[in-house]
Protein backbone atom coordinates (compact mmCIF):
# COMPACT_ATOMS: atom_id res chain seq x y z
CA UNK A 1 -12.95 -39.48 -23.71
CA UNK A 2 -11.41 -39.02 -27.01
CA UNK A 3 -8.29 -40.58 -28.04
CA UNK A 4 -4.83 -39.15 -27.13
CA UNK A 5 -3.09 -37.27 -30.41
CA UNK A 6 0.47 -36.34 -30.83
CA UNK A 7 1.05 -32.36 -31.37
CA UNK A 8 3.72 -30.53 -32.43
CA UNK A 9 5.24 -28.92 -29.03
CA UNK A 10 7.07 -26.09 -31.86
CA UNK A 11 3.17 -24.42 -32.40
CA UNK A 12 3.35 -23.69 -27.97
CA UNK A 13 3.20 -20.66 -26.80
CA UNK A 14 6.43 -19.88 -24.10
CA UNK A 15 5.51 -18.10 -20.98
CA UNK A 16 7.58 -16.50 -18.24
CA UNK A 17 6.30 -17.92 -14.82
CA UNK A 18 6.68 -16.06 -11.79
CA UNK A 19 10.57 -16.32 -10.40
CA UNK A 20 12.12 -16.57 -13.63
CA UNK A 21 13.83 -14.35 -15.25
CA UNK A 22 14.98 -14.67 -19.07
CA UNK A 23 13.61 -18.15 -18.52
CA UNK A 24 10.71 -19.55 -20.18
CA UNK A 25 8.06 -22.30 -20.37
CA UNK A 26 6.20 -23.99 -22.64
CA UNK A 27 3.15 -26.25 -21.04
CA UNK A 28 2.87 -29.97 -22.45
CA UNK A 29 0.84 -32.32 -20.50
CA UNK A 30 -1.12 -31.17 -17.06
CA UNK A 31 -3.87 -28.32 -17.63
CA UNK A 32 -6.28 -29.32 -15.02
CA UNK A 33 -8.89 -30.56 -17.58
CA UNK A 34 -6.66 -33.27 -19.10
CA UNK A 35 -6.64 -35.52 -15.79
CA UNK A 36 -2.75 -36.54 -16.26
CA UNK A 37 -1.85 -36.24 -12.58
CA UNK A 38 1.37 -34.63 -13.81
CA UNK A 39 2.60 -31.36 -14.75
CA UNK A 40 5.58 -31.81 -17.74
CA UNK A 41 7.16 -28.57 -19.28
CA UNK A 42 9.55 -27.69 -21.74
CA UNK A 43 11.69 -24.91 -20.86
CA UNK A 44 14.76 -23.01 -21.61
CA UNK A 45 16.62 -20.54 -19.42
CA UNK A 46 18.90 -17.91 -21.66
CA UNK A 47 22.42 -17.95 -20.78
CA UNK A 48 22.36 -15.85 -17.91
CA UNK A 49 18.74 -16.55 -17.19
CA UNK A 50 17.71 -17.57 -13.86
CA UNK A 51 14.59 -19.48 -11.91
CA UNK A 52 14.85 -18.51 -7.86
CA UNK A 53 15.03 -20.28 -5.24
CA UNK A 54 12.68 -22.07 -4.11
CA UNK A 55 10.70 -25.19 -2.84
CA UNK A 56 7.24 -26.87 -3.57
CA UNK A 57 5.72 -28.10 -0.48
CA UNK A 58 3.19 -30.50 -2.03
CA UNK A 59 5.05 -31.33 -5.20
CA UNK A 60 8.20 -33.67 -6.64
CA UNK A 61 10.12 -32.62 -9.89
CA UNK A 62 12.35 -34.13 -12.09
CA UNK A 63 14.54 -32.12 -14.48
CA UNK A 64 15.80 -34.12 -17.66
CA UNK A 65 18.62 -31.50 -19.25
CA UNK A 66 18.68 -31.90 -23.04
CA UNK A 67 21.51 -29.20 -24.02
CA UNK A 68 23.26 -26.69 -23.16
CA UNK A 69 24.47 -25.95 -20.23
CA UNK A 70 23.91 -24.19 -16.24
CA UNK A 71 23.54 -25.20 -12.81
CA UNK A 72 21.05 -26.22 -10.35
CA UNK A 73 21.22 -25.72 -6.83
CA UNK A 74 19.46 -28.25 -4.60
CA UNK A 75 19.67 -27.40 -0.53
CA UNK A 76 22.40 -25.16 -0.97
CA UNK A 77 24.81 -27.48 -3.25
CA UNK A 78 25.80 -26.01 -6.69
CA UNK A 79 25.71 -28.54 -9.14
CA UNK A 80 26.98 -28.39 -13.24
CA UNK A 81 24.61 -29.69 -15.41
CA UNK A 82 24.40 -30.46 -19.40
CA UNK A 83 22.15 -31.99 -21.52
CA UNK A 84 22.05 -36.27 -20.94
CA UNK A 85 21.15 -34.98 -17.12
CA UNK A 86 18.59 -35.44 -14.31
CA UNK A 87 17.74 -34.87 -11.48
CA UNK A 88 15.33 -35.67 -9.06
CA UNK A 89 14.17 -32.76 -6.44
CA UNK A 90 11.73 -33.99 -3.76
CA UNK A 91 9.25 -31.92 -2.32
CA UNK A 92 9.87 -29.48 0.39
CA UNK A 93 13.57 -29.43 -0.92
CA UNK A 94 14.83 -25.31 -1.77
CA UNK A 95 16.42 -25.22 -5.68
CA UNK A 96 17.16 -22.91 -8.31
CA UNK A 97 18.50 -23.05 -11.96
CA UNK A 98 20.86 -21.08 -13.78
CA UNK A 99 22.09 -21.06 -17.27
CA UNK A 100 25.76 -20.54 -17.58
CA UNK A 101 26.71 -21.45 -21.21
CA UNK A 102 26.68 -19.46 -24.29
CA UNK A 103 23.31 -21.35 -25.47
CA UNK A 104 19.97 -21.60 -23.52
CA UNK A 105 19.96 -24.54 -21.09
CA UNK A 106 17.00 -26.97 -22.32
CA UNK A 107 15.18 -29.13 -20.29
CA UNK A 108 12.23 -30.77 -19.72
CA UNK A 109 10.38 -30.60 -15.80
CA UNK A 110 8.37 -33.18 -14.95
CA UNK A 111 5.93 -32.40 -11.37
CA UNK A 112 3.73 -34.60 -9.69
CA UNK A 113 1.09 -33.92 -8.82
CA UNK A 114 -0.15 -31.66 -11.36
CA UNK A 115 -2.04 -28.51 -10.38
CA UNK A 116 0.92 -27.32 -7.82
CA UNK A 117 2.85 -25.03 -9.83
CA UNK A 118 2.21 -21.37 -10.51
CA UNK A 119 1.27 -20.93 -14.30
């Protein structure tokens, strides 16, 4: 196996998965060929942007905000978020994400185990 290298995460491509809207991806560690065990994403939802509700039956996530600002509902509780944030959303557990500032909410998702998340 060759040796890990650093990489600039600015050269990543963003993608729109399914069930967001204005709300974008970019994929850092967990392609199924690198053997991580864990999925971790930048993303950034546009003010006004949106990810659905929903829940991953076979997966935990942790959201680390970095800036900006929105909310995340976890089992129907609305809560503000900002960047210096996290959360912790255990699997089987219905959440959604909403940027409500004048910037794009940034954050980084971090799933385990890799593999469960539409691409």
């Amino acid at each position: 196996m060759p040796a890990p290298a650093p990489f600039q995460v600015s050269t990543l491509a963003w993608h729109e998965p399914p069930g967001h809207t204005d709300s974008f991806s970019q994929y850092l560690v967990g392609l199924e060929e690198d053997g991580a065990g864990v999925d971790v994403r930048m993303s950034r939802c546009r003010p006004g942007g949106s990810v659905a509700a929903h829940l991953h039956e076979e997966a935990d996530q942790i959201y680390v905000f970095l800036s900006g600002s929105g909310q995340i509902t976890s089992n129907g509780v609305e809560h503000d978020v900002k960047g210096d944030m996290c959360i912790h959303v255990p699997r089987g557990i219905e959440h959604s994400i909403r940027g409500t500032g004048s910037e794009d909410l940034v954050f980084i998702v971090v799933t385990w185990p890799s593999g469960t998340l539409p691409r």
